[in-house]
N, C-alpha and C. Protein backbone atom coordinates (compact mmCIF):
# COMPACT_ATOMS: atom_id res chain seq x y z
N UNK A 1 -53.02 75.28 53.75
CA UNK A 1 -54.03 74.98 52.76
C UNK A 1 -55.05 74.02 53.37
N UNK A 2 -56.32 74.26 53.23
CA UNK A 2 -57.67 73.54 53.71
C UNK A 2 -57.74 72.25 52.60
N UNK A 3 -58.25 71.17 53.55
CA UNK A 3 -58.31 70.39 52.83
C UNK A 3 -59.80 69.41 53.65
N UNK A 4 -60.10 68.29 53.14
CA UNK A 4 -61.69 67.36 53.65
C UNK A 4 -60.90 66.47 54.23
N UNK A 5 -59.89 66.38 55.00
CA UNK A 5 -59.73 65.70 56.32
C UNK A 5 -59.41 66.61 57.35
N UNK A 6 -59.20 67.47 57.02
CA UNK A 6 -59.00 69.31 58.19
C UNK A 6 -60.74 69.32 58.41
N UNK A 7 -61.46 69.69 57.86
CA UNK A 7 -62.61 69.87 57.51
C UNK A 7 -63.46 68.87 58.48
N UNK A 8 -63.39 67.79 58.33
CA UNK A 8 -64.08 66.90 59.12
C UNK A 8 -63.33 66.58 60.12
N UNK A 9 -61.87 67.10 60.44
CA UNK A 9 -61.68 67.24 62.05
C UNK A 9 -62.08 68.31 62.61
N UNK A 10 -62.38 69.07 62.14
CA UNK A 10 -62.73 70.65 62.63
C UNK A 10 -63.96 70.50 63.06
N UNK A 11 -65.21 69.98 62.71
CA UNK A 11 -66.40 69.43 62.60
C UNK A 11 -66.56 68.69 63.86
N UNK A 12 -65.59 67.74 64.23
CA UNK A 12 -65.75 66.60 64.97
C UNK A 12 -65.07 67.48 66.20
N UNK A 13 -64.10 68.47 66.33
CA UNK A 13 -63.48 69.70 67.46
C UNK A 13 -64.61 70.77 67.56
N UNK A 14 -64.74 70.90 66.97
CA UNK A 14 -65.66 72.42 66.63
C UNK A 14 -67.63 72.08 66.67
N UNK A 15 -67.83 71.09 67.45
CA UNK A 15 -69.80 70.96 66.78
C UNK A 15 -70.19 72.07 67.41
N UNK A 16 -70.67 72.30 66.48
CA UNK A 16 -72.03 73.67 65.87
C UNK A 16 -73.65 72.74 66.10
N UNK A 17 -74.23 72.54 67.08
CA UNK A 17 -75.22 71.99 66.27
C UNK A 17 -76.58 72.64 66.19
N UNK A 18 -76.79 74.09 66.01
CA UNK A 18 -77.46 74.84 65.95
C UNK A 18 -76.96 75.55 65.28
N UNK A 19 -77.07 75.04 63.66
CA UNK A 19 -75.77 76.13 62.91
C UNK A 19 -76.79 77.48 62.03
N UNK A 20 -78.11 77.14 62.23
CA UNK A 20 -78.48 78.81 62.03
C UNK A 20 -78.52 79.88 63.19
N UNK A 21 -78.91 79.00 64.37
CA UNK A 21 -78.86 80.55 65.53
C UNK A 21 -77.57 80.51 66.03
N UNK A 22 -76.27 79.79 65.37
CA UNK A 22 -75.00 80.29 66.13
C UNK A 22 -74.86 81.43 64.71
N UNK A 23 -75.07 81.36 63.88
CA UNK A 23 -74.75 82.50 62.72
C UNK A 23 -75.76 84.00 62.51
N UNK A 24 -77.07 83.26 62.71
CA UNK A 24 -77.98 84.18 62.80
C UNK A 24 -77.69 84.94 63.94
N UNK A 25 -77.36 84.56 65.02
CA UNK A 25 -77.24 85.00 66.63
C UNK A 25 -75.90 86.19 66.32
N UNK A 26 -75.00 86.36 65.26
CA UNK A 26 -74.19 86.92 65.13
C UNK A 26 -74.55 87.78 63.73
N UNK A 27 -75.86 87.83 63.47
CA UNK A 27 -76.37 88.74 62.56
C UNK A 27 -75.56 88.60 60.91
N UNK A 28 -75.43 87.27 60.54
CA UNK A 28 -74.03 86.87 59.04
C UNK A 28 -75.08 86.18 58.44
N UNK A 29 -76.30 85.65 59.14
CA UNK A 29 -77.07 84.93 58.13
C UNK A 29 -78.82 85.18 58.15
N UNK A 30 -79.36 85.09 57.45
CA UNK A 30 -80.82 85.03 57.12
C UNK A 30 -81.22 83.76 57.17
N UNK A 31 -80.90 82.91 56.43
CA UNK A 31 -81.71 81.52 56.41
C UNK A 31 -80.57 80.42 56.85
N UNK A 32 -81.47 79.41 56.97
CA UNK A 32 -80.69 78.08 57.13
C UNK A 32 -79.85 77.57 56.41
N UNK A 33 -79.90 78.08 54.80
CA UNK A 33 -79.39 77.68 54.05
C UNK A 33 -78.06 78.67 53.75
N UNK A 34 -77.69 79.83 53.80
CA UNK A 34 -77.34 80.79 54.13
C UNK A 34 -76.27 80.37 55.41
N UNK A 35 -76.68 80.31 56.12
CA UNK A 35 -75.83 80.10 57.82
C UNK A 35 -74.91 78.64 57.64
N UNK A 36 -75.77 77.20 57.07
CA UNK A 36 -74.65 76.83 56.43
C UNK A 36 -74.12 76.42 55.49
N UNK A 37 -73.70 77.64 54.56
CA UNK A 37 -72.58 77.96 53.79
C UNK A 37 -71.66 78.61 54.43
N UNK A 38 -72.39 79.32 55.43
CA UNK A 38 -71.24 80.05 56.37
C UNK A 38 -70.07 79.57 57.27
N UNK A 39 -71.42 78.46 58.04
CA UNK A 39 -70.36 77.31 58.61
C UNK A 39 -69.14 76.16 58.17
N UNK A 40 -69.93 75.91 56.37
CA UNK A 40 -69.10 75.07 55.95
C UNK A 40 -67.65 76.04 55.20
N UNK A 41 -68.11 77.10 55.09
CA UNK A 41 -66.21 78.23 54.97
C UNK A 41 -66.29 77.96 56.01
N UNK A 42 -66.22 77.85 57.39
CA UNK A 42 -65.54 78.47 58.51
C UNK A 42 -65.07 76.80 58.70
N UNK A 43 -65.50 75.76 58.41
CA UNK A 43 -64.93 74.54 58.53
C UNK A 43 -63.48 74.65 57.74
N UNK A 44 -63.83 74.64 56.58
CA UNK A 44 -62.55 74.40 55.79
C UNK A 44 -61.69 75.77 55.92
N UNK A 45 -62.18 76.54 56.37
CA UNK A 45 -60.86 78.08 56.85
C UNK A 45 -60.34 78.25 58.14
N UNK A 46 -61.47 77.29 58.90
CA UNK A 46 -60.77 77.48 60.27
C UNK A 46 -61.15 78.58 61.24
N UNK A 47 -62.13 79.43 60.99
CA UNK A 47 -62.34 80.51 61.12
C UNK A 47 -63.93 80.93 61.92
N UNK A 48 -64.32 79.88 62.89
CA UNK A 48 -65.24 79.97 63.87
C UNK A 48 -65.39 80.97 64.98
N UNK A 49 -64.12 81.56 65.11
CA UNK A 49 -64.20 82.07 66.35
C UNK A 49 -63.85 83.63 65.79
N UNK A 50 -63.64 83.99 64.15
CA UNK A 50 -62.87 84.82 64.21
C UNK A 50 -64.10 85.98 63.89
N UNK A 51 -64.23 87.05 64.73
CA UNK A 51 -65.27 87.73 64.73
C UNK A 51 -64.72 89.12 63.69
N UNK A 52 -64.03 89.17 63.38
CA UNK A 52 -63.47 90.54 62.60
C UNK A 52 -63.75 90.14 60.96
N UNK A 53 -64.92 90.74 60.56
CA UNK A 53 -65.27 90.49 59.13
C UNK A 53 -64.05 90.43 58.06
N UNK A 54 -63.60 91.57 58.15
CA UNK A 54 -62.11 91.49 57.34
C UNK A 54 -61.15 90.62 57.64
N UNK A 55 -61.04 90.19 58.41
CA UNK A 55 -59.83 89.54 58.80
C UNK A 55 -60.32 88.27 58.21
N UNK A 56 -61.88 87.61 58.46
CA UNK A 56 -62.03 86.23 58.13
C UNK A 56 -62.10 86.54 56.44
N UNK A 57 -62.46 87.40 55.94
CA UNK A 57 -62.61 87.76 54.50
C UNK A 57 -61.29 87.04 53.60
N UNK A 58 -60.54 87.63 54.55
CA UNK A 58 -58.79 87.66 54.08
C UNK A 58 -58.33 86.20 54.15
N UNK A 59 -58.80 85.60 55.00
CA UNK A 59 -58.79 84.26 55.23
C UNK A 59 -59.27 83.48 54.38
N UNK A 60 -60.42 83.81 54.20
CA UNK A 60 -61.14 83.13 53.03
C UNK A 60 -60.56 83.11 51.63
N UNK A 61 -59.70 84.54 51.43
CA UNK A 61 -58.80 84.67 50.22
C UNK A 61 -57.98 83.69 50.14
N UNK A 62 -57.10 83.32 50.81
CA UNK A 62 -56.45 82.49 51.37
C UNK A 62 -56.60 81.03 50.71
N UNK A 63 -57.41 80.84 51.51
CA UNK A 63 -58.28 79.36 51.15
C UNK A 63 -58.55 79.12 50.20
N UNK A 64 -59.43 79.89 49.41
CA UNK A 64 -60.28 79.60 48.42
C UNK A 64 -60.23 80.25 47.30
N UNK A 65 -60.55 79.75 45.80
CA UNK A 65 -60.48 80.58 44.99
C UNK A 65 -61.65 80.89 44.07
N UNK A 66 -62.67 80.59 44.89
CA UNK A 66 -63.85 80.86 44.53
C UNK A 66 -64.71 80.64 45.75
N UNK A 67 -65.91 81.67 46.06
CA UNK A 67 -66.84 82.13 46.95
C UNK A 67 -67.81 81.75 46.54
N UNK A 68 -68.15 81.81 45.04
CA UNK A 68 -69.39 81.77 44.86
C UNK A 68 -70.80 82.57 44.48
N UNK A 69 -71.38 82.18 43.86
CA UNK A 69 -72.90 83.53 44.07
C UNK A 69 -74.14 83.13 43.59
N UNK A 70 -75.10 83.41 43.95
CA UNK A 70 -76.46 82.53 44.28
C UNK A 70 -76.92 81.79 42.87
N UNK A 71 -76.43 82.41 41.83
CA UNK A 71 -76.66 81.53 40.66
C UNK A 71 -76.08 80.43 39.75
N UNK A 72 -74.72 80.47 40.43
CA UNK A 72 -73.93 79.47 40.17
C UNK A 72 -73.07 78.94 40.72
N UNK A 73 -73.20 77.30 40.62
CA UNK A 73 -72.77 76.46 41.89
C UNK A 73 -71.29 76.50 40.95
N UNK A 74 -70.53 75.76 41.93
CA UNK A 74 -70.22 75.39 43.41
C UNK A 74 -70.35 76.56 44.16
N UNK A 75 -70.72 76.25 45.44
CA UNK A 75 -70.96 77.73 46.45
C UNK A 75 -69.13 77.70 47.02
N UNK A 76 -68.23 77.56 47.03
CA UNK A 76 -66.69 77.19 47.26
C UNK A 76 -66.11 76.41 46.22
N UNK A 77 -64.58 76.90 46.13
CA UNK A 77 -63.71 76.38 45.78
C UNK A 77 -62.62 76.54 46.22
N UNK A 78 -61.83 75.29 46.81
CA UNK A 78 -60.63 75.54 47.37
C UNK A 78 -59.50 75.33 46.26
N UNK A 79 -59.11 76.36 47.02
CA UNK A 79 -57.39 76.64 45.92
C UNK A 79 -56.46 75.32 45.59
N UNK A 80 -57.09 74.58 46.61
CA UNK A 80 -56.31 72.79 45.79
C UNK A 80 -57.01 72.06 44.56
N UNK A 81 -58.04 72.74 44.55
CA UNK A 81 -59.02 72.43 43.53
C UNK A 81 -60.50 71.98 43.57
N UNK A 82 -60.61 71.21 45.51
CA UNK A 82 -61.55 70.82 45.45
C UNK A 82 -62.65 71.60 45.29
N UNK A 83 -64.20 71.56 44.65
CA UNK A 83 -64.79 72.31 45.10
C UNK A 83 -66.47 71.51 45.95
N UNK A 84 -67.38 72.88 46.82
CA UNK A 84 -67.80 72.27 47.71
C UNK A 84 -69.22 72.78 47.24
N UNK A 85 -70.49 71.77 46.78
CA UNK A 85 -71.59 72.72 47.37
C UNK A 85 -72.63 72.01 48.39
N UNK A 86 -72.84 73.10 49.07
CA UNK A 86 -73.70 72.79 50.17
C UNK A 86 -75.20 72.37 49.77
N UNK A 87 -75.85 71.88 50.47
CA UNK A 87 -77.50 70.99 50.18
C UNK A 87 -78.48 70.87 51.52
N UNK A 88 -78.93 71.69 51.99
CA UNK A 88 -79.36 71.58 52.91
C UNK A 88 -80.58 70.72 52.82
N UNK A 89 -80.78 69.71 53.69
CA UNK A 89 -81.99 68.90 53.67
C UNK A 89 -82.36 68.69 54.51
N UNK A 90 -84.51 68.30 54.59
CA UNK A 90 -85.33 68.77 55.34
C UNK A 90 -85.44 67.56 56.59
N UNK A 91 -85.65 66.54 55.66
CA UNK A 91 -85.64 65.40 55.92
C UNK A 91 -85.33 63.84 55.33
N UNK A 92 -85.33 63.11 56.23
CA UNK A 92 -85.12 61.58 55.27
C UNK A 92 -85.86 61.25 54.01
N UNK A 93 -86.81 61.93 54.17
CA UNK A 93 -88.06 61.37 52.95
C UNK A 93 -87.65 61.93 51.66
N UNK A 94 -86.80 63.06 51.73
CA UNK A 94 -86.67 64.16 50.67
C UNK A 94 -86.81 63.52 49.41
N UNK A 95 -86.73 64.01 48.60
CA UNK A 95 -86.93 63.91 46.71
C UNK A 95 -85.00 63.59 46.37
N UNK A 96 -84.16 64.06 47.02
CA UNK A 96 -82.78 63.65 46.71
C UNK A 96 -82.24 62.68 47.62
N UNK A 97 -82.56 62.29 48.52
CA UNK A 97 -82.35 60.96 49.48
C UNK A 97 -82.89 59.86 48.74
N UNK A 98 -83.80 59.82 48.40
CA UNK A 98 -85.24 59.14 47.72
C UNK A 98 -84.44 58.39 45.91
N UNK A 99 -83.94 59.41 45.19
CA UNK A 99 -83.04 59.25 44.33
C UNK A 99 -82.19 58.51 44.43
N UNK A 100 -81.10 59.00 45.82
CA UNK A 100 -79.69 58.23 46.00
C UNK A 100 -79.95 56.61 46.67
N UNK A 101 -81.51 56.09 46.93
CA UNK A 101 -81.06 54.74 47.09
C UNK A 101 -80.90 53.80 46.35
């Protein structure tokens, strides 16, 4: 079972730091925002290297008990309960950085 200390060791084993052209480069994503959601399942599933669509699919079953879909958040939910959504941001200045001080 995946959990946010697996997750951020996987992260800290595993850097991605070109996480749209390592996803785009494998034809799974369109946008930045897109590529990572992709990366952040493959954090908490473990599942970076695994190139067989079905197989990581199955994996993802596994993990999670919710995927998600473009109109309603959380984009993940793991089967322990946590759930995850992703936020991609542009920069420091943003309108939600700007909020959180």
């Amino acid at each position: 079972m995946a959990n946010l200390l697996q997750a951020i060791h996987r992260v800290i084993t595993n850097p991605i730091i070109e996480v749209r052209a390592y996803y785009t480069g494998k034809n799974r994503a369109n946008s930045v925002g897109e590529a990572l959601e992709k990366y952040v399942k493959d954090i908490f599933a473990n599942t970076f290297n695994e190139e067989n669509e079905a197989i990581r699919d199955g994996i993802y079953n596994q993990i999670f008990s919710y995927l998600g879909n473009q109109n309603n958040p959380p984009d993940i939910i793991l089967k322990n309960g946590d759930a995850i959504e992703t936020k991609k941001v542009q920069s420091p200045t943003s309108a939600y950085l700007k909020n959180k001080s």
